[in-house]
C-alpha atoms as a PDB file:
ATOM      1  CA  UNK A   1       0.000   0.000   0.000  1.00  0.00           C
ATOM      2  CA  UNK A   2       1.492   3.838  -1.267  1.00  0.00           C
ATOM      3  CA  UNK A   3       1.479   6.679   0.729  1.00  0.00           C
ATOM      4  CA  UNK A   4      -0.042   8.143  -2.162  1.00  0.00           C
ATOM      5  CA  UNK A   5      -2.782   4.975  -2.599  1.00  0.00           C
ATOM      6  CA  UNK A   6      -3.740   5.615   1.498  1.00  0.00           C
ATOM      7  CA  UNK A   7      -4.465   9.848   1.044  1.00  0.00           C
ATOM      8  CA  UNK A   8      -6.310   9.201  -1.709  1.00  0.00           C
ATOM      9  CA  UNK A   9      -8.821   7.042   0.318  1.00  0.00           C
ATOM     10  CA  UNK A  10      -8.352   9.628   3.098  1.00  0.00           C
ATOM     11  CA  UNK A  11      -9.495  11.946   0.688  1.00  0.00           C
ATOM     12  CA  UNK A  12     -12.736   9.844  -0.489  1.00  0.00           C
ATOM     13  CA  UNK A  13     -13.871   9.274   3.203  1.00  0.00           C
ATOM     14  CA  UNK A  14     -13.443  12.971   3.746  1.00  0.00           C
ATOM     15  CA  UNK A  15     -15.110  14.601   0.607  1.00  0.00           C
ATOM     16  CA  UNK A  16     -17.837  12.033   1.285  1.00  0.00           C
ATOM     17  CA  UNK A  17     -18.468  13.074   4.915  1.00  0.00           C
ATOM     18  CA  UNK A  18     -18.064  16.746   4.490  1.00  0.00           C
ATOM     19  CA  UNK A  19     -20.927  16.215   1.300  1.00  0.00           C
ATOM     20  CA  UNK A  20     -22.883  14.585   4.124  1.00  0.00           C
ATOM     21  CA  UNK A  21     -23.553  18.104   6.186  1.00  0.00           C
ATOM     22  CA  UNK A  22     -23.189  20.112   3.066  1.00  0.00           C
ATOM     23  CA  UNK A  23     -26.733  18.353   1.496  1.00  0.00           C
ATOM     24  CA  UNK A  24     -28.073  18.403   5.280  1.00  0.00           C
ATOM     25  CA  UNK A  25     -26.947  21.248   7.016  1.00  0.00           C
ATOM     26  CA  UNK A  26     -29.674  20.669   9.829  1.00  0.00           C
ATOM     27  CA  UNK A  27     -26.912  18.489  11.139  1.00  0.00           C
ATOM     28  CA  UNK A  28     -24.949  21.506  11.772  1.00  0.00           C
ATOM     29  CA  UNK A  29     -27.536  23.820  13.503  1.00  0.00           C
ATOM     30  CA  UNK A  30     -28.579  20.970  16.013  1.00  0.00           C
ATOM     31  CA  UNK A  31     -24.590  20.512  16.703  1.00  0.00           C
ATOM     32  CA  UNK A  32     -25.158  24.615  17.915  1.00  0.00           C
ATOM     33  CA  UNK A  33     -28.164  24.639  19.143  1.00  0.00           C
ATOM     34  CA  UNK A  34     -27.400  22.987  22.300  1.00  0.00           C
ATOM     35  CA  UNK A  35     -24.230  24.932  23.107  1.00  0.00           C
ATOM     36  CA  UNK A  36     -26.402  28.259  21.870  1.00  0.00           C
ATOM     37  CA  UNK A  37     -28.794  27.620  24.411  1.00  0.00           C
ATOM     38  CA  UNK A  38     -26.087  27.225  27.094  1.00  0.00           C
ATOM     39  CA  UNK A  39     -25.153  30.380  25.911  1.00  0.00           C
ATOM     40  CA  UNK A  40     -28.431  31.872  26.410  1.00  0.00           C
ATOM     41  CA  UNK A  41     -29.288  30.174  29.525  1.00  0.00           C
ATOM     42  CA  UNK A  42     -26.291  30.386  31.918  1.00  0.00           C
ATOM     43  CA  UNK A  43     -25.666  33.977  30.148  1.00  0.00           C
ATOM     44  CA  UNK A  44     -28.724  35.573  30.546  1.00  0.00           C
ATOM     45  CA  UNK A  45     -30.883  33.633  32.320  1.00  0.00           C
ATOM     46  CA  UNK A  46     -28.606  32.340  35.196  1.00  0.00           C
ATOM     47  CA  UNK A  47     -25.805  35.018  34.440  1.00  0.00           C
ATOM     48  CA  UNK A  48     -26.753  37.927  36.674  1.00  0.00           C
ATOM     49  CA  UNK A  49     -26.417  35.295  39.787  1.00  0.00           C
ATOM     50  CA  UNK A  50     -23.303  33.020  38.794  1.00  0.00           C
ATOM     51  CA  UNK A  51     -21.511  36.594  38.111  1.00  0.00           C
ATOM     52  CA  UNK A  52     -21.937  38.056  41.719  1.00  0.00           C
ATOM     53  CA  UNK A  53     -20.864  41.369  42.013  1.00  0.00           C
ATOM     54  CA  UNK A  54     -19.644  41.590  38.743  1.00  0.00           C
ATOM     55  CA  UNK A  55     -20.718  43.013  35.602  1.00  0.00           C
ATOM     56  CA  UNK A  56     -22.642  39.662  34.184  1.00  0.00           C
ATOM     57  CA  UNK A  57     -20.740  40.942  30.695  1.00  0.00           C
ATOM     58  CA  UNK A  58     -17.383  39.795  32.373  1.00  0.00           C
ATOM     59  CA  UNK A  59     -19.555  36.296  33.488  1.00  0.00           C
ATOM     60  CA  UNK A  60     -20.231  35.936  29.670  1.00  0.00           C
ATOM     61  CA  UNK A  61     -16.892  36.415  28.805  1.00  0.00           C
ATOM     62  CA  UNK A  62     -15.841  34.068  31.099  1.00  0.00           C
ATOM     63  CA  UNK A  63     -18.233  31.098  30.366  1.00  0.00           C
ATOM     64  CA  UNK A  64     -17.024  31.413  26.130  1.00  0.00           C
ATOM     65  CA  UNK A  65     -14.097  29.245  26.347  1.00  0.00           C
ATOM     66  CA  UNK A  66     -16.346  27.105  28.014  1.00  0.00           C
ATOM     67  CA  UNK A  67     -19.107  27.136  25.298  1.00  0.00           C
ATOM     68  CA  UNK A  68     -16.310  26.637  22.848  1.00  0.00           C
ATOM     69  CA  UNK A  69     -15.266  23.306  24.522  1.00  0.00           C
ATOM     70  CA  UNK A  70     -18.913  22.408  24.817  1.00  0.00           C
ATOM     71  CA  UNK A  71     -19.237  22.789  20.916  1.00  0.00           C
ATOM     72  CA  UNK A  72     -16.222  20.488  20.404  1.00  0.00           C
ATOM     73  CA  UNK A  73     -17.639  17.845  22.947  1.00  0.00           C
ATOM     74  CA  UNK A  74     -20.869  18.223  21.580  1.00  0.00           C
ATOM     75  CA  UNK A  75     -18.968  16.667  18.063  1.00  0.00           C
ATOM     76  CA  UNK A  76     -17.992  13.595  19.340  1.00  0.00           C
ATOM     77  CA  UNK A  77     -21.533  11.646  19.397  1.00  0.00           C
ATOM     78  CA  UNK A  78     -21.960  13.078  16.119  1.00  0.00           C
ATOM     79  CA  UNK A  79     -18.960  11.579  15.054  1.00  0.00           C
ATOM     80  CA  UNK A  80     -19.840   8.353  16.847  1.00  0.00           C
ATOM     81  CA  UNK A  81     -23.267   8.271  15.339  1.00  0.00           C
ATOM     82  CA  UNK A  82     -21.433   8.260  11.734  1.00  0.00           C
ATOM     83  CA  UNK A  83     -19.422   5.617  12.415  1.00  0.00           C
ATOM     84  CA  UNK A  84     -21.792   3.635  13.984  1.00  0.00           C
ATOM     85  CA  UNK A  85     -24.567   4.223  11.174  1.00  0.00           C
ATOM     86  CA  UNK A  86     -21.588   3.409   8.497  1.00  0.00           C
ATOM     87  CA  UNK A  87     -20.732   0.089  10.410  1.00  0.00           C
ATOM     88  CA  UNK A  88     -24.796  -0.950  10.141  1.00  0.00           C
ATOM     89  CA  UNK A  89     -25.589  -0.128   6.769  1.00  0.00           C
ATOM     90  CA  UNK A  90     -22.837  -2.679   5.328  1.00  0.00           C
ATOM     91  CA  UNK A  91     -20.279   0.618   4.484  1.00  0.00           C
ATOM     92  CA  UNK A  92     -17.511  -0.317   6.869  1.00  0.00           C
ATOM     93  CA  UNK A  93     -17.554  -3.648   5.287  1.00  0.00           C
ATOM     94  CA  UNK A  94     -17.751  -2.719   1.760  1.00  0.00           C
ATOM     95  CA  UNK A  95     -14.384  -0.225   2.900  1.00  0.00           C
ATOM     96  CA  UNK A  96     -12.162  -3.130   4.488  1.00  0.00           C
ATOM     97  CA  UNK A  97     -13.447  -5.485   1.096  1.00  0.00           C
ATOM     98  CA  UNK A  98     -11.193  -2.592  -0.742  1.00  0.00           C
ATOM     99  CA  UNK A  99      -7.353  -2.611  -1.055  1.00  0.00           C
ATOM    100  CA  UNK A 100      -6.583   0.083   1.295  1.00  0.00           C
ATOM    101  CA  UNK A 101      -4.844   0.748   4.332  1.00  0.00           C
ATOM    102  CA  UNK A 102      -7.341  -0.014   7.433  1.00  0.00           C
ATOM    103  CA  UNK A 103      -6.356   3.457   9.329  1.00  0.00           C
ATOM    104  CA  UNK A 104      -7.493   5.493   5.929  1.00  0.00           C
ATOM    105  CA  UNK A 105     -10.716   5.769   6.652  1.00  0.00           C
ATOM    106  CA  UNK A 106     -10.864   6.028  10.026  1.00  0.00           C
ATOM    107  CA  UNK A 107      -8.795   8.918   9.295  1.00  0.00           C
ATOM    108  CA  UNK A 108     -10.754  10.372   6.523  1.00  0.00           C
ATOM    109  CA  UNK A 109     -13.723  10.387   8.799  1.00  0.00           C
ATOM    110  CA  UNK A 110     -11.884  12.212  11.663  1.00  0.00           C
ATOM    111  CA  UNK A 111     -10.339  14.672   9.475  1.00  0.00           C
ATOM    112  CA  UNK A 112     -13.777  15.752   8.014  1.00  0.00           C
ATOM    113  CA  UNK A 113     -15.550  15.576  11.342  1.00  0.00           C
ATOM    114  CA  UNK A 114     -12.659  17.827  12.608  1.00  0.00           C
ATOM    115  CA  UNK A 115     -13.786  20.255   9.505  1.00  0.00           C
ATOM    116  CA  UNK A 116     -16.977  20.309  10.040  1.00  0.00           C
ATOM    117  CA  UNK A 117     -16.229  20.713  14.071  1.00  0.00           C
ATOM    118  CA  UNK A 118     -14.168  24.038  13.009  1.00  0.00           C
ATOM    119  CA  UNK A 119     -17.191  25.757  11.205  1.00  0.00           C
ATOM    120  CA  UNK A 120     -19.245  25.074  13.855  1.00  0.00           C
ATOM    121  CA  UNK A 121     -16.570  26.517  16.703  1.00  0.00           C
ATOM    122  CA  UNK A 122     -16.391  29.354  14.040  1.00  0.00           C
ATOM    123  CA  UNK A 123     -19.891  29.787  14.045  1.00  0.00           C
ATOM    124  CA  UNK A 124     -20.381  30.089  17.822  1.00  0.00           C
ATOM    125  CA  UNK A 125     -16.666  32.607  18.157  1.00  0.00           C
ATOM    126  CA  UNK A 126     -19.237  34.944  16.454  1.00  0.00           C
ATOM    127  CA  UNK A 127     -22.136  34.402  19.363  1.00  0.00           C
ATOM    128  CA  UNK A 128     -19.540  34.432  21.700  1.00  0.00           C
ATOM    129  CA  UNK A 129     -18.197  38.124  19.773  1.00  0.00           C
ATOM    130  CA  UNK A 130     -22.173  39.121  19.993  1.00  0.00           C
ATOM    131  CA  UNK A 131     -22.730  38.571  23.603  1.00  0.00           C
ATOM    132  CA  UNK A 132     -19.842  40.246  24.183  1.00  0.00           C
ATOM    133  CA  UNK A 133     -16.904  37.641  24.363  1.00  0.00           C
ATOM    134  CA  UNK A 134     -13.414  39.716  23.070  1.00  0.00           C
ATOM    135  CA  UNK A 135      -9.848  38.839  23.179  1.00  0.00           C
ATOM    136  CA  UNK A 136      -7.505  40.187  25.104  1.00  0.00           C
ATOM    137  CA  UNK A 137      -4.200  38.119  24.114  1.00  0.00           C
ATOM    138  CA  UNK A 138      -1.002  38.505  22.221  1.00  0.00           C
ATOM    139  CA  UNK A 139      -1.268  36.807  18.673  1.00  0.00           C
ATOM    140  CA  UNK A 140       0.731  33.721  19.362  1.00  0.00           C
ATOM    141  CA  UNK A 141      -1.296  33.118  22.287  1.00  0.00           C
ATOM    142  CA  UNK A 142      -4.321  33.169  20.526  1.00  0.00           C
ATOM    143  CA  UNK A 143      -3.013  31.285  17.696  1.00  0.00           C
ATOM    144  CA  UNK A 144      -1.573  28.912  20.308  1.00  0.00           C
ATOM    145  CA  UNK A 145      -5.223  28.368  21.430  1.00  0.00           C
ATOM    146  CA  UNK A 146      -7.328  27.955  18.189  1.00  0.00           C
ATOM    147  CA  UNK A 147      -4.666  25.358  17.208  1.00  0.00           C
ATOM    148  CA  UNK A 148      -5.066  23.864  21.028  1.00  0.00           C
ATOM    149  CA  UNK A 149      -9.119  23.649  20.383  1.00  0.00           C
ATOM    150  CA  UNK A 150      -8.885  21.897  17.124  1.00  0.00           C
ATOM    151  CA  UNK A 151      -6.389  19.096  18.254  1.00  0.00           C
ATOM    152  CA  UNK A 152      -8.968  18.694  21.054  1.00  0.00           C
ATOM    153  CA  UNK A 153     -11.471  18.334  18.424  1.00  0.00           C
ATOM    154  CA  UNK A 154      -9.355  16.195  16.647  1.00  0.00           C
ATOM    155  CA  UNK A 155      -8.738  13.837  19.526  1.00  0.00           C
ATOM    156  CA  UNK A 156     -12.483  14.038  20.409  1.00  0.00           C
ATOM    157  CA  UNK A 157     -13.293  12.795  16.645  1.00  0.00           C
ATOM    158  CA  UNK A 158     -11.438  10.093  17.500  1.00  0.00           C
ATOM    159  CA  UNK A 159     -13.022   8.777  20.502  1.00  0.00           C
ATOM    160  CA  UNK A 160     -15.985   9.312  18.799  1.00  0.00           C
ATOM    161  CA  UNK A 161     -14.812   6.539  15.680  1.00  0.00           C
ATOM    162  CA  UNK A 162     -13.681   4.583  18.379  1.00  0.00           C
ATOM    163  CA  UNK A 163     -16.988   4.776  20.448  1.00  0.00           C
ATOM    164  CA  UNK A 164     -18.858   4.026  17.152  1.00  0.00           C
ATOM    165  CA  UNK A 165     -17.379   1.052  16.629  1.00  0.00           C
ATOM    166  CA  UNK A 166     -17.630  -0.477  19.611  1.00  0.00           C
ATOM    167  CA  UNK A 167     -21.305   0.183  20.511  1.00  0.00           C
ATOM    168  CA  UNK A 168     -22.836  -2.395  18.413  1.00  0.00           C
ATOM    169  CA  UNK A 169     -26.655  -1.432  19.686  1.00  0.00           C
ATOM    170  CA  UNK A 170     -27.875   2.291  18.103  1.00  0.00           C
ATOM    171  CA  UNK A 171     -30.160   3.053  20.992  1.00  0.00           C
ATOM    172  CA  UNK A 172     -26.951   2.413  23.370  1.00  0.00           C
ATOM    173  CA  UNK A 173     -25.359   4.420  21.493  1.00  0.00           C
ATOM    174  CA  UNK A 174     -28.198   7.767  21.895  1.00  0.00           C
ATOM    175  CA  UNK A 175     -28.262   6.808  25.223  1.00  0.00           C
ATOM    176  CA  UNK A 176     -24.522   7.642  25.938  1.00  0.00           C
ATOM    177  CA  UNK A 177     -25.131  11.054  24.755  1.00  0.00           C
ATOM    178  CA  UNK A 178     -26.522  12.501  27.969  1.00  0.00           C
ATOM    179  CA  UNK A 179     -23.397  11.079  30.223  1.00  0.00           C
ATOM    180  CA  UNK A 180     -20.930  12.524  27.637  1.00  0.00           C
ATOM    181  CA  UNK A 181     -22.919  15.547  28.609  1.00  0.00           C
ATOM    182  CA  UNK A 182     -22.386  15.220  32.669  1.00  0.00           C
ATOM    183  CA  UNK A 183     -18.782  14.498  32.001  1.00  0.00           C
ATOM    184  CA  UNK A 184     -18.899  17.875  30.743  1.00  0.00           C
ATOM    185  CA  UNK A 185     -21.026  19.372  33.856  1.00  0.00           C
ATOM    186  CA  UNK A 186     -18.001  18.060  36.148  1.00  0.00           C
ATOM    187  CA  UNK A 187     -16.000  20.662  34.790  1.00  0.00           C
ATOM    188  CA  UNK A 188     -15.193  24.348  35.042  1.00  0.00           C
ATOM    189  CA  UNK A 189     -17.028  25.202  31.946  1.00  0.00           C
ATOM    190  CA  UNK A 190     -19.804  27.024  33.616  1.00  0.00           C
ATOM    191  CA  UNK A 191     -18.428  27.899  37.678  1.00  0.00           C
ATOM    192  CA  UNK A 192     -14.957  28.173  38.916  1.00  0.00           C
ATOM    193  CA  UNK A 193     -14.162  24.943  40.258  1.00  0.00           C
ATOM    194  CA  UNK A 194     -13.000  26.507  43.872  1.00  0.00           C
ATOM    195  CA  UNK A 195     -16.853  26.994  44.487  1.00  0.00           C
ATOM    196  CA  UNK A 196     -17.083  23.217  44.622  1.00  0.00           C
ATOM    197  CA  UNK A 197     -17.199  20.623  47.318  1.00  0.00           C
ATOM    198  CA  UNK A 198     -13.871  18.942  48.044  1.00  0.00           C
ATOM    199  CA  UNK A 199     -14.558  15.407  46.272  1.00  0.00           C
ATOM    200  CA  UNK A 200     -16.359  17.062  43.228  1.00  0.00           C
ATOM    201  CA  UNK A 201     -13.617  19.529  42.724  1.00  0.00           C
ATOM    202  CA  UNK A 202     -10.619  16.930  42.298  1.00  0.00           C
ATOM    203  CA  UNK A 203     -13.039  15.428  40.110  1.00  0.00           C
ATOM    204  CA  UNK A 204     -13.750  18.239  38.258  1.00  0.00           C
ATOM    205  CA  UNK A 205     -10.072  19.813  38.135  1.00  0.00           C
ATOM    206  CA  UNK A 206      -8.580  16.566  36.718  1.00  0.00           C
ATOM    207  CA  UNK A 207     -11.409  16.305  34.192  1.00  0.00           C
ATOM    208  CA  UNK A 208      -9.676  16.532  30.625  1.00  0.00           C
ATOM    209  CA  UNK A 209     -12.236  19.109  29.593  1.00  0.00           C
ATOM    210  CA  UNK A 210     -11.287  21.722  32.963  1.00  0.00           C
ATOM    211  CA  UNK A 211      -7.934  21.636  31.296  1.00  0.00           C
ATOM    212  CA  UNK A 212      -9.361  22.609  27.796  1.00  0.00           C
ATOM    213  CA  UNK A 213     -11.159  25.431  29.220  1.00  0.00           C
ATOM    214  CA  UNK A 214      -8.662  26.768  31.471  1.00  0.00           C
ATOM    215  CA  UNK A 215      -6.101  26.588  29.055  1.00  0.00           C
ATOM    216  CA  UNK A 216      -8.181  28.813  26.128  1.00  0.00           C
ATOM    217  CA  UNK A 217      -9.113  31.229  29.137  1.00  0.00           C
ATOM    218  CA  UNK A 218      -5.304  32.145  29.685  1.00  0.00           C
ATOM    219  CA  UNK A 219      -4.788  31.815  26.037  1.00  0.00           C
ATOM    220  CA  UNK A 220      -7.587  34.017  25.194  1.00  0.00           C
ATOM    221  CA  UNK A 221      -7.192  36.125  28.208  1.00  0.00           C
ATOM    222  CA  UNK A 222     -10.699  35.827  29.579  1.00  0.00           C
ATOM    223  CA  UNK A 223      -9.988  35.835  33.146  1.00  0.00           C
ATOM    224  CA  UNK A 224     -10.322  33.169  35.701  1.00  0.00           C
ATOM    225  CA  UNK A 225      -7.121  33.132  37.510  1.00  0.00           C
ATOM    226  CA  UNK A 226      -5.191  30.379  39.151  1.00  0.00           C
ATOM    227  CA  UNK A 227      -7.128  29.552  42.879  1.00  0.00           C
ATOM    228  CA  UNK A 228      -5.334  28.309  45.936  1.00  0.00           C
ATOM    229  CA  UNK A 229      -5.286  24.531  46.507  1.00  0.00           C
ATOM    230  CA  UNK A 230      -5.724  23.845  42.420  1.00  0.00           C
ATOM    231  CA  UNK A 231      -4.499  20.483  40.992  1.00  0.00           C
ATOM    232  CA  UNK A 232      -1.592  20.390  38.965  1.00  0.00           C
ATOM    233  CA  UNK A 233      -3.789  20.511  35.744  1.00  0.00           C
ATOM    234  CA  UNK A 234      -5.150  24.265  37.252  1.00  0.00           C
ATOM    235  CA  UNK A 235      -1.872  25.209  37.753  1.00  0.00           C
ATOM    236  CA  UNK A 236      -0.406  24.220  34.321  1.00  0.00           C
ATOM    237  CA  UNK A 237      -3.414  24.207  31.813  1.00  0.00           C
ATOM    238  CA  UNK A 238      -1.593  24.196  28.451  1.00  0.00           C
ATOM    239  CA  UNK A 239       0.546  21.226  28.945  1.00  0.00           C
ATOM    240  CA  UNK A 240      -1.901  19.501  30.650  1.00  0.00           C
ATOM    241  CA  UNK A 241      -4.258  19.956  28.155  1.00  0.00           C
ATOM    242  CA  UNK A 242      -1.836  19.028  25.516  1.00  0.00           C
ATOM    243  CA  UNK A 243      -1.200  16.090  27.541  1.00  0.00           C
ATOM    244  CA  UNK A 244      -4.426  14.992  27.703  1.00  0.00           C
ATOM    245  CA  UNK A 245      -5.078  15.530  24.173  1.00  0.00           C
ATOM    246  CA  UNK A 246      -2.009  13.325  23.727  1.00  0.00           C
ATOM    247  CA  UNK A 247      -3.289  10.763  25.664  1.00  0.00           C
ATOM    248  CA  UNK A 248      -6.667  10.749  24.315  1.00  0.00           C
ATOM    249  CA  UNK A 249      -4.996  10.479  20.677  1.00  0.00           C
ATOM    250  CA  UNK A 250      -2.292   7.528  21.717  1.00  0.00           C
ATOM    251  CA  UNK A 251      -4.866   5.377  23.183  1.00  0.00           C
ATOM    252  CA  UNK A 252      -7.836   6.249  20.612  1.00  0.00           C
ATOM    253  CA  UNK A 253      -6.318   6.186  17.169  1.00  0.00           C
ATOM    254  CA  UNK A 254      -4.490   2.228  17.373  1.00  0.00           C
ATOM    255  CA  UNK A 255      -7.617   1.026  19.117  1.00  0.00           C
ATOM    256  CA  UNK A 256     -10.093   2.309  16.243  1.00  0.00           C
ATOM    257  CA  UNK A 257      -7.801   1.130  13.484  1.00  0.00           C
ATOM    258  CA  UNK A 258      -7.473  -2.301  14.849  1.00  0.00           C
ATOM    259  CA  UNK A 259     -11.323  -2.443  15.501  1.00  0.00           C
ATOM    260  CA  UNK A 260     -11.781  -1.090  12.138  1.00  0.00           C
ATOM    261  CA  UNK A 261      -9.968  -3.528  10.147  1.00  0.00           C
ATOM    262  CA  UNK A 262     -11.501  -6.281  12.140  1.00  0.00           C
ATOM    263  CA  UNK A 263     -14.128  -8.564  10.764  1.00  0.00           C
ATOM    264  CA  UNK A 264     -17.717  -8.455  12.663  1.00  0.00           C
END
């Protein structure tokens, strides 16, 4: 098998996924409406409360980074549910009948999941702009952290082939959505994680996603400083966000091939 032989399939899987949400873009717009109406919700609704004494504008800023991991998170069941619908309809196995390298599409789909993650993360950096959400960064820090939410993407896309694949019943599969979802609530996305309990907090603060979102709010510059008593991953949010993202991506991406190129 070429190098050249295994990007074209890459290229197949990926032109034929992104075609997918280009002929339906409803998938898109339910991918944001969730994270839109967290927006809306814990901005408006709950805002004036979570932000104190403070201007709720400076809550809103705050809870962006969050939203943005939310909208990458949000991804991976998509990305699941692809896999998983490919692997039922008799696709998967017409792919591994073909000569081609088993990780190319896996790959292809990630890639073009990861593509269609960045329009949507797009998409909601111009709520986040509208409600007030601005950058107050030097350039390589902000570059630093767009290319820091995409590899997160990237390493979500994988779980999600991975998940897909493994979760032979459909309904499971649906059902996993709303734990993904409280993964996400044990997290700093929407309160500091110093306001928590003792037990919840090391929960929360060695949650991949707290990472994430710490790491794009000292990227970005939209506040939430370092507390007293924070776990390492508080302390250093970059690397250990790129660390986790490592992880996720070492453990994910040999898994799914193998279960890809094996036989059901």
């Amino acid at each position: 098998m070429t190098t050249a032989t295994a990007t074209a399939a890459i290229r197949v899987v990926f032109g034929r996924t992104v075609a997918t949400y280009r002929h339906a873009p409803g998938l898109l717009a339910v991918t944001l409406a969730a994270p839109l109406g967290m927006v809306l919700l814990f901005g408006y609704v709950f805002g004036g409360t979570l932000a104190g004494d403070a201007d709720p504008s400076d809550y809103r800023s705050y809870l962006m980074p969050g939203v943005f991991v939310l909208v990458a998170a949000m991804g991976l069941i998509a990305t699941a549910s692809t896999a998983n619908a490919d692997l039922h309809s008799g696709l998967t196995d017409r792919f591994r009948a073909l000569p081609i390298s088993r990780a190319a599409v896996p790959t292809g789909l990630a890639f073009a999941e990861t593509a269609v993650g960045i329009v949507a993360l797009v998409a909601m950096m111009g709520v986040g702009y509208l409600v007030g959400w601005r950058i107050d960064a030097p350039a390589s820090d902000v570059v630093l952290a767009v290319v820091l939410l995409f590899a997160f993407r990237l390493a979500l896309g994988w779980l999600g082939i991975l998940l897909g694949l493994a979760v032979a019943d459909e309904r499971m599969l649906q059902q996993a959505a709303p734990m993904i979802f409280g993964l996400i609530m044990f997290s700093n996305v929407f309160t500091p994680t110093e306001t928590m309990p003792a037990v919840v907090r090391a929960i929360a603060e060695w949650n991949p996603v707290s990472a994430v979102v710490a790491a794009l709010r000292e990227l970005f510059g939209s506040g939430g400083g370092i507390a007293a008593g924070s776990a390492w991953p508080m302390q250093h949010p970059v690397a250990a966000a790129f660390g986790w993202i490592a992880v996720i991506l070492a453990v994910t991406v040999p898994v799914a091939v193998r279960r890809y190129g094996a036989q059901r």
